[in-house]
Protein backbone atom coordinates (compact mmCIF):
# COMPACT_ATOMS: atom_id res chain seq x y z
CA UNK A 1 -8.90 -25.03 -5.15
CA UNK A 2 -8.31 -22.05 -3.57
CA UNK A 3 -5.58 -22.97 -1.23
CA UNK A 4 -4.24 -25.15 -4.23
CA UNK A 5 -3.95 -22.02 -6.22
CA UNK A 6 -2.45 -19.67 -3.55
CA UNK A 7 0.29 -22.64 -3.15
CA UNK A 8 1.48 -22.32 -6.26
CA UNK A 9 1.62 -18.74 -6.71
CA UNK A 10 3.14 -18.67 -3.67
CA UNK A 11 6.00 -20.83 -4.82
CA UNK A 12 6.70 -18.07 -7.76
CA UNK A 13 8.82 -14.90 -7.16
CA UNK A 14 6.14 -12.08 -5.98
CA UNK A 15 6.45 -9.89 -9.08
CA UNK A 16 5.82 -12.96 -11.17
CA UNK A 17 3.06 -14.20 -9.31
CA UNK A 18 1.25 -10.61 -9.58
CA UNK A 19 1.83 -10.78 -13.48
CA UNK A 20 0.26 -14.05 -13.84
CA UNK A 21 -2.71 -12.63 -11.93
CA UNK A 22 -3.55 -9.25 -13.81
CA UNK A 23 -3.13 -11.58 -16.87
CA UNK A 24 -5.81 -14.25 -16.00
CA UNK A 25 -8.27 -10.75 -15.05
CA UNK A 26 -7.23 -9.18 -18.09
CA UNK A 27 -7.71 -12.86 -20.15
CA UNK A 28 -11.62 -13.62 -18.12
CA UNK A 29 -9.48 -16.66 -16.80
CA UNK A 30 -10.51 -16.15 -13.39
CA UNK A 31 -14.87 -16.55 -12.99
CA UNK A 32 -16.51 -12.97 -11.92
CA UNK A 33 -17.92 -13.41 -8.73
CA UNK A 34 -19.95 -10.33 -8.29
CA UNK A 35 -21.72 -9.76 -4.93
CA UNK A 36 -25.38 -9.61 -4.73
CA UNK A 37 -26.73 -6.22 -4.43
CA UNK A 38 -26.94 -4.95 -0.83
CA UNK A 39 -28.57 -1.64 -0.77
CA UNK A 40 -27.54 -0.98 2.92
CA UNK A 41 -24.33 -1.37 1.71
CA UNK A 42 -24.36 1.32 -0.67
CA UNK A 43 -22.49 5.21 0.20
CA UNK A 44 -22.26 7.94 -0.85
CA UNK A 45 -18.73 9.98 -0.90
CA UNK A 46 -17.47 13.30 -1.81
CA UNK A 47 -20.45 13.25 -4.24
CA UNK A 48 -20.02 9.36 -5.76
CA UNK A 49 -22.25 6.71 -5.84
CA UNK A 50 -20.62 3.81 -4.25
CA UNK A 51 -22.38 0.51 -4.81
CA UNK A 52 -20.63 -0.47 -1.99
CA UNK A 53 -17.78 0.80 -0.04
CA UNK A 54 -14.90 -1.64 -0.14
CA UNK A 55 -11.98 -0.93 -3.13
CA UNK A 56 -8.61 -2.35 -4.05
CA UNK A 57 -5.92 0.12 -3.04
CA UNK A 58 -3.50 1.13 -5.67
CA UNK A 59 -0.41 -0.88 -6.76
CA UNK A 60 -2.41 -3.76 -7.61
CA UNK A 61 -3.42 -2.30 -11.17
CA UNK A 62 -0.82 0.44 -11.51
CA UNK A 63 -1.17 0.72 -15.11
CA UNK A 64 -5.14 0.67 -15.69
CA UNK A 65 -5.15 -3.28 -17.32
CA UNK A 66 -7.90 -4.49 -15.50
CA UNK A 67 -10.17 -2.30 -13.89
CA UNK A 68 -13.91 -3.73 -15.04
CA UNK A 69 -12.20 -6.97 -14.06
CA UNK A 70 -11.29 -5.90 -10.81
CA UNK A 71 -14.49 -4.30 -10.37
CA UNK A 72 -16.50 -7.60 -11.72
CA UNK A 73 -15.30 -9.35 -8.44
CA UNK A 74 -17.74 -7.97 -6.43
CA UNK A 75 -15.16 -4.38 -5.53
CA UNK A 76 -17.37 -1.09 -5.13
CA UNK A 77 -14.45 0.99 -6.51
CA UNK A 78 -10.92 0.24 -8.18
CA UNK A 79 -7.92 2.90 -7.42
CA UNK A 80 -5.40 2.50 -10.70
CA UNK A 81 -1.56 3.86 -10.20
CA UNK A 82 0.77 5.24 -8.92
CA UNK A 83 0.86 6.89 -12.31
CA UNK A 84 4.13 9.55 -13.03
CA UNK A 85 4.30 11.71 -15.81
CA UNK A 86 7.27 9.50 -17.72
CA UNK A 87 7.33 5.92 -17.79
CA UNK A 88 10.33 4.60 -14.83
CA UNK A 89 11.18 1.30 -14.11
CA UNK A 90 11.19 1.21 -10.24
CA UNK A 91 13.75 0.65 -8.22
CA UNK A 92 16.30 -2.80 -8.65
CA UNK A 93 14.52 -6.58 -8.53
CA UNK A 94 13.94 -8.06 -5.87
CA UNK A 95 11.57 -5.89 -4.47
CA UNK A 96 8.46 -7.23 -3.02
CA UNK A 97 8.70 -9.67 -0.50
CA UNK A 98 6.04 -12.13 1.55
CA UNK A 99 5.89 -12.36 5.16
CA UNK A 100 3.82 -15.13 5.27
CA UNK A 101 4.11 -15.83 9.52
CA UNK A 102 2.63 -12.44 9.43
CA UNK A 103 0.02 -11.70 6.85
CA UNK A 104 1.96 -9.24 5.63
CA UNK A 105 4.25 -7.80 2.26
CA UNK A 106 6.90 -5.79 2.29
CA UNK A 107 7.59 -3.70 -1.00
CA UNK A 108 10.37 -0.91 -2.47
CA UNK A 109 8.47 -0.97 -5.75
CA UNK A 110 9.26 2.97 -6.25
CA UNK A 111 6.17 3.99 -8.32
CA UNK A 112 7.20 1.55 -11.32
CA UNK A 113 4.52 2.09 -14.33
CA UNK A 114 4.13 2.84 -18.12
CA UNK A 115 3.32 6.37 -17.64
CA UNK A 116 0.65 9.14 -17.95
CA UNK A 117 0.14 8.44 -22.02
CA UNK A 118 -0.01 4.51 -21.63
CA UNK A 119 -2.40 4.78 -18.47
CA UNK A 120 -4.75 7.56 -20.56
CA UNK A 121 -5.38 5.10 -23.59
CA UNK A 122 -6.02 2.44 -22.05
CA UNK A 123 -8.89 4.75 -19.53
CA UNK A 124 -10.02 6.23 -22.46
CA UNK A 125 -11.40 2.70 -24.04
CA UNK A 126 -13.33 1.59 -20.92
CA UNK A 127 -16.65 2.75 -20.44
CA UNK A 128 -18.31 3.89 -17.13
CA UNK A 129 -20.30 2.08 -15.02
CA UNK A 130 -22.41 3.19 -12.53
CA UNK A 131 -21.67 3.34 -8.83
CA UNK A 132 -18.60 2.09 -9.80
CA UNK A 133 -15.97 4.64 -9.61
CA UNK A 134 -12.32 4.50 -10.92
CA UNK A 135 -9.78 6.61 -9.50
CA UNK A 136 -6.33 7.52 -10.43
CA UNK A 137 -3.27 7.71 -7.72
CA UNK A 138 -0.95 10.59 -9.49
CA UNK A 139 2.73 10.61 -8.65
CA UNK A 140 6.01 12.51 -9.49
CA UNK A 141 8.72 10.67 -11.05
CA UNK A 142 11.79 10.16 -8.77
CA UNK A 143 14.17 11.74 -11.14
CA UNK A 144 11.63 15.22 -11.27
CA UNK A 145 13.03 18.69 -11.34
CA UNK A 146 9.55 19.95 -9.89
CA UNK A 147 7.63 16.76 -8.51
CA UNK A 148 4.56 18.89 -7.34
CA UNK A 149 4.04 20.06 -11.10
CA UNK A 150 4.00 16.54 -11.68
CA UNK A 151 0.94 15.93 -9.90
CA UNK A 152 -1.09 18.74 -11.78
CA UNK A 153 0.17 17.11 -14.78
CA UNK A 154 -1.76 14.17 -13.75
CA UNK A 155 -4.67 15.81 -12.33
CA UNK A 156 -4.91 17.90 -16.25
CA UNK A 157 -4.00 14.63 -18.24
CA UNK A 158 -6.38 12.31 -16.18
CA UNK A 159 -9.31 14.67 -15.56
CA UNK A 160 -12.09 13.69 -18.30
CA UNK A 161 -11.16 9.95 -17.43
CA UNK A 162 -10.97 9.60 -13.65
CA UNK A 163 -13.97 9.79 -11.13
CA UNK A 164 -11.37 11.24 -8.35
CA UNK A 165 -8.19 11.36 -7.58
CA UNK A 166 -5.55 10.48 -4.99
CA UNK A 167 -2.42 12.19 -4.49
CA UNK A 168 0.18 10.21 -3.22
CA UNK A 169 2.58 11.94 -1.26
CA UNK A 170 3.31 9.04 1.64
CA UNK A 171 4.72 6.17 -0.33
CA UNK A 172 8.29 5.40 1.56
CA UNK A 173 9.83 4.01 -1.87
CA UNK A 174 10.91 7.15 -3.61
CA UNK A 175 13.22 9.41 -1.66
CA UNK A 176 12.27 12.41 -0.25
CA UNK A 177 8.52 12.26 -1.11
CA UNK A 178 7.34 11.80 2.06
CA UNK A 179 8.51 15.67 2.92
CA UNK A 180 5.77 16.73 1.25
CA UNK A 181 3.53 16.29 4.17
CA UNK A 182 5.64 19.62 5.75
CA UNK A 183 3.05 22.14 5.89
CA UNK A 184 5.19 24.27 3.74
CA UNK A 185 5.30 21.94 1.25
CA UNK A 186 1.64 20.81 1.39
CA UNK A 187 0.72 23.96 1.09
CA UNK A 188 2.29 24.72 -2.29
CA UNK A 189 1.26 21.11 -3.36
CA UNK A 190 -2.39 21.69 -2.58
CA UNK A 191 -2.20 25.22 -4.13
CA UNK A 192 -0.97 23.29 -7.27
CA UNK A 193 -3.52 20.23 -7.44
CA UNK A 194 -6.64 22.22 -6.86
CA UNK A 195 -5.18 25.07 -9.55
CA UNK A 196 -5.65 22.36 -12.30
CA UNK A 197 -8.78 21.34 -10.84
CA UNK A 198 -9.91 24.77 -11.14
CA UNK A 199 -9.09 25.14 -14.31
CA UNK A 200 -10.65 22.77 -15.75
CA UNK A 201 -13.93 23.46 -13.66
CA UNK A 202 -13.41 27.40 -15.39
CA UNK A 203 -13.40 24.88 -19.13
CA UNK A 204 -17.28 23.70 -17.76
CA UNK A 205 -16.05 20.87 -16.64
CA UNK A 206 -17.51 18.46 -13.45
CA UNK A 207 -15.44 19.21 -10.32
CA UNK A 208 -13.50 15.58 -9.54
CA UNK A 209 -13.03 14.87 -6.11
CA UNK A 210 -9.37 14.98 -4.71
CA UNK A 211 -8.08 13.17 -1.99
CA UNK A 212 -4.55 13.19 -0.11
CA UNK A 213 -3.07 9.84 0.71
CA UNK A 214 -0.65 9.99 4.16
CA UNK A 215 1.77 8.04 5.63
CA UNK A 216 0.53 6.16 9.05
CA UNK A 217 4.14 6.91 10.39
CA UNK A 218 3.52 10.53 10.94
CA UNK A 219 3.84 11.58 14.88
CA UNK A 220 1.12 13.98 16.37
CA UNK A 221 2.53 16.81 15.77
CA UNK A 222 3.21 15.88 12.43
CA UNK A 223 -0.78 15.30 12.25
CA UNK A 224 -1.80 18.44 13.64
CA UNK A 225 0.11 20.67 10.99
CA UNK A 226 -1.50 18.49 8.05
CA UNK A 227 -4.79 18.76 9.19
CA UNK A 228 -4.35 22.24 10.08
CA UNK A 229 -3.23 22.91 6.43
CA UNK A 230 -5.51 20.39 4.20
CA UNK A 231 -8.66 22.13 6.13
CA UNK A 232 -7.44 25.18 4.11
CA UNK A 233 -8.17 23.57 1.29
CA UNK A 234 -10.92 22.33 -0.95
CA UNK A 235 -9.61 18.89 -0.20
CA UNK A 236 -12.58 16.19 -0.58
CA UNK A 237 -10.65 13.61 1.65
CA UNK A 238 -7.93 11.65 3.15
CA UNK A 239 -6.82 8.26 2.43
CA UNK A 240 -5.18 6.60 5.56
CA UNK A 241 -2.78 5.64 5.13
CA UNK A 242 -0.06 4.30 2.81
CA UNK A 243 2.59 1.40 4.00
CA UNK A 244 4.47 1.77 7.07
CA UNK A 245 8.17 1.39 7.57
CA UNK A 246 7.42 -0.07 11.19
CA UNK A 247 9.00 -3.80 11.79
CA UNK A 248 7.72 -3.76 15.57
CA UNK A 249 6.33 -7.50 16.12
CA UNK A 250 7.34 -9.35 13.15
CA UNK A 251 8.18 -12.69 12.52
CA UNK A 252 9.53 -13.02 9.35
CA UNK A 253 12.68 -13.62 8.27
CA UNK A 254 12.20 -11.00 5.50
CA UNK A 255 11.33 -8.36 8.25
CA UNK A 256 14.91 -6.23 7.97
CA UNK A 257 14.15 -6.13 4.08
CA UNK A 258 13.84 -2.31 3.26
CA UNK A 259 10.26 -0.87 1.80
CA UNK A 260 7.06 0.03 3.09
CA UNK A 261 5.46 -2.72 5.11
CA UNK A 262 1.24 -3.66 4.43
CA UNK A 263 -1.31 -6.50 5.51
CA UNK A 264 -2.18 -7.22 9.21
CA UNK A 265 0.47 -5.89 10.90
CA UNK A 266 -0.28 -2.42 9.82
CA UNK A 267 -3.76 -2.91 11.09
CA UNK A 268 -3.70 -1.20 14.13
CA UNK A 269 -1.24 1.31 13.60
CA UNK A 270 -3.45 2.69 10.83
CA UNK A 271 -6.48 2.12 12.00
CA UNK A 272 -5.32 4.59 15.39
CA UNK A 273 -4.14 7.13 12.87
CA UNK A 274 -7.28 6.96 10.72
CA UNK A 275 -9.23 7.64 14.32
CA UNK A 276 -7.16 10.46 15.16
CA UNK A 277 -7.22 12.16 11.67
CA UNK A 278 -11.55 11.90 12.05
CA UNK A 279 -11.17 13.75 15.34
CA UNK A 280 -9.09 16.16 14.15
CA UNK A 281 -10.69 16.93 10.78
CA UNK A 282 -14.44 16.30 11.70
CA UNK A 283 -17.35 14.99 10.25
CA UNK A 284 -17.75 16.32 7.36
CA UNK A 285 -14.04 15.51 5.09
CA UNK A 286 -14.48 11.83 3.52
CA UNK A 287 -11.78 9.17 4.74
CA UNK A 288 -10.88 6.13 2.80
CA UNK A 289 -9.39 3.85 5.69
CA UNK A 290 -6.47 1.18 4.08
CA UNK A 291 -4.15 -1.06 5.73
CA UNK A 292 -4.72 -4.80 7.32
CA UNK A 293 -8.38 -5.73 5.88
CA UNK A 294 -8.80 -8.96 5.48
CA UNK A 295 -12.14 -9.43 6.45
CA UNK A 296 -15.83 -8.34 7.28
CA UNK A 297 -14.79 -7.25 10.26
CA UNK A 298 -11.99 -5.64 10.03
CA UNK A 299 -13.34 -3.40 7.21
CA UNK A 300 -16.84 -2.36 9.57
CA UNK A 301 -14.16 -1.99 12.51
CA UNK A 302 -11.97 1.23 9.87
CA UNK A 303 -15.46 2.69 9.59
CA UNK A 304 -16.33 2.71 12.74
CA UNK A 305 -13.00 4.58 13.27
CA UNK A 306 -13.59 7.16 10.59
CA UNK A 307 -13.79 5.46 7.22
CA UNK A 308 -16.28 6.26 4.65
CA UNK A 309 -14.74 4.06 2.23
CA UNK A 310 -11.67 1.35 2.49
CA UNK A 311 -9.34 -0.52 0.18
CA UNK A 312 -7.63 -3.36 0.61
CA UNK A 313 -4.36 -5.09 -1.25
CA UNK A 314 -2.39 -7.50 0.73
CA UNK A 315 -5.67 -9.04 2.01
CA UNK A 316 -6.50 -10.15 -1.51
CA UNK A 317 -2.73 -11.28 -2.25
CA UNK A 318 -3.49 -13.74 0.50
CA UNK A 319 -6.75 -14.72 0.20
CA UNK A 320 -7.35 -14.32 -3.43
CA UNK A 321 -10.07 -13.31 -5.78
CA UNK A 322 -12.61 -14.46 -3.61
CA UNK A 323 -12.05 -11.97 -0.96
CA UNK A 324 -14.29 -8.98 -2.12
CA UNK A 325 -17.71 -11.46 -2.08
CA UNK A 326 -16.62 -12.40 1.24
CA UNK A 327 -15.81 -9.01 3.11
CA UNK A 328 -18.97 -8.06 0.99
CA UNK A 329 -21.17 -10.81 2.44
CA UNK A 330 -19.88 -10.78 6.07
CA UNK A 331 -20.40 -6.84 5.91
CA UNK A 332 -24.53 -7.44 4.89
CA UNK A 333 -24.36 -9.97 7.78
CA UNK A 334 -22.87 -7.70 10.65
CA UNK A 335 -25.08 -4.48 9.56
CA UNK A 336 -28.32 -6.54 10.04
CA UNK A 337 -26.80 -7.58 13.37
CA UNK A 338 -26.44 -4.13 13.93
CA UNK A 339 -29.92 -3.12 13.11
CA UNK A 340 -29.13 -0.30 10.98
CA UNK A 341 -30.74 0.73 7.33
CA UNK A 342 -26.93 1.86 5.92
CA UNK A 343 -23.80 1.00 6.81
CA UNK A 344 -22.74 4.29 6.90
CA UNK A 345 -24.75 4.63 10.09
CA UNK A 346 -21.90 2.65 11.80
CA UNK A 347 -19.26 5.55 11.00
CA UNK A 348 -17.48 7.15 13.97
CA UNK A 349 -18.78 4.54 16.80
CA UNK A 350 -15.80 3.65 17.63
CA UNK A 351 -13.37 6.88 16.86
CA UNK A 352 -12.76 7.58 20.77
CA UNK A 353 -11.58 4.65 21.24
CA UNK A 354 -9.35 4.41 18.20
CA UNK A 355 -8.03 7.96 18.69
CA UNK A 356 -7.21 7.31 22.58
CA UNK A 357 -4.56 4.48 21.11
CA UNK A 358 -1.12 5.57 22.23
CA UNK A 359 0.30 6.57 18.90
CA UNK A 360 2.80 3.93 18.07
CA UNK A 361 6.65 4.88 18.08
CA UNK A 362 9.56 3.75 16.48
CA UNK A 363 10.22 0.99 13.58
């Protein structure tokens, strides 16, 4: 049934095929298949209960339609957004394309979504669950006179609704945003993110966890200066990384398509970088690890590297909604191989050898 159902989505245009799926979550069409509880596989992150630690990655939900869905398939956390200030179309159709030869998707989406007031009411109705946390991706809208205003405007509009937040500067869709990793411009960015959060810790409210989502095509230098400037900050994390605009390897005809590139062949590229970010930021700053997870073993394999948490997108687009139970269950199966009590024992075991990856080069 699965396969059946993958081949016919598969023969619809991508965008179509991803509105016919957030329908049958948002309709109960598709069963909940929630995991059983694992206790070893339960974390704890920048002050969250995680009932376990894998999560869907925004862009699958961008405008907050299904999140108890999402999170009834067996996900420890959902990640809704991007979300900009004003509603914005995206950029031109066609833009998401399947590389099926190689696991992957390639997308110029351009932070497409209904907008801060849409995305509120629809938070607003849900209610909480515990150990389930919801987070919300801010973004600036393309056509922004001052995008890093933007994302206070999210981090104020969002706060009493969202369990953290991610700040996306490192999607390669909207032009320009990726210079916000300059230190520079980091530096006024963080200054303005954690001045909202402050004020609405001054208004009694809980502090909300922030973290900063990076591109995995950033050199070493590049890496340096961020980590040198986040650590001057009362950043709770890092979420590595965001698509890449890499084509090295591919087999697709649809490689030279323009857009950020996600699913297996941004596995190792981001897995290195995710390694090389824990060694330079240490221990104690929480890392969500994204890109190429497909499986039990490639999510253990982004903790071992530095992860706390990790997300996963293009994965599910291939294997569908029966993905989370499995990671979930072949997870539970390689910690009691392991011997350990928590998975978060496993964190870091394998970080020098991730780190000591030649940083990849070139696209």
């Amino acid at each position: 049934m699965r396969k059946l159902l993958r081949q016919a989505l598969f023969a619809l245009e991508p965008e179509t095929a991803h509105r016919l799926a957030i329908t049958a979550l948002r309709s109960g069409l598709l069963p909940s298949c929630p995991a059983a509880g694992d206790t070893r596989l339960a974390v704890q992150v920048a002050g969250l209960e995680f009932a376990n630690p894998v999560g869907i990655a925004a862009g699958f939900d961008k405008n907050a339609e299904v999140p108890d869905a999402i999170l009834r398939l067996g996900f420890g956390f959902t990640e809704i957004g991007s979300v900009t200030p004003l509603p914005q179309p995206g950029n031109p159709r066609q833009r998401i394309f399947r590389l099926a030869e190689d696991r992957a998707v390639i997308n110029r989406l351009g932070f497409n979504n209904e907008g801060h007031q849409a995305v509120l009411a629809r938070l607003r109705r849900r209610v909480r669950q515990p150990g389930q946390p919801v987070g919300v991706n801010v973004g600036a809208n393309k056509d922004a006179e001052d995008r890093i205003a933007d994302y206070a405007r999210g981090i104020d509009v969002f706060y009493d609704v969202a369990d953290y937040f991610t700040v996306n500067v490192s999607s390669p869709n909207t032009p320009g945003l990726r210079d916000l990793h300059a230190r520079d411009n980091l530096a006024m960015l963080m200054e303005a993110v954690f001045g909202a959060r402050d004020k609405q810790a001054a208004a009694g409210k809980t502090s909300r966890p922030i973290f900063l989502k990076i591109s995995p095509d950033l050199g070493e230098d590049e890496m340096d200066e961020l980590c040198e400037e986040v650590q001057r900050h009362p950043l709770d994390g890092l979420a590595v990384s965001n698509t890449t605009l890499s084509r090295a390897g591919l087999k697709s005809r649809h490689a030279p398509q323009a857009g950020g590139l996600s699913g297996r062949p941004l596995f190792e590229r981001s897995t290195a970088v995710l390694a090389k970010i824990r060694r330079r930021v240490g221990p104690a700053t929480a890392l969500i690890g994204i890109g190429g997870i497909d499986s039990g073993e490639t999510a253990l394999e982004k903790i071992r590297a530095g992860a706390d948490l990790v997300q996963l997108y293009t994965g599910f687009v291939y294997e569908g909604p029966g993905l989370p139970r499995k990671v979930l269950s072949e997870l539970s199966t390689l910690v009691e191989r392991e011997g350990v009590s928590s998975i978060a024992d496993l964190r870091d075991t394998r970080v020098d050898f991730w780190a000591a990856k030649a940083h990849p080069e070139g696209t």
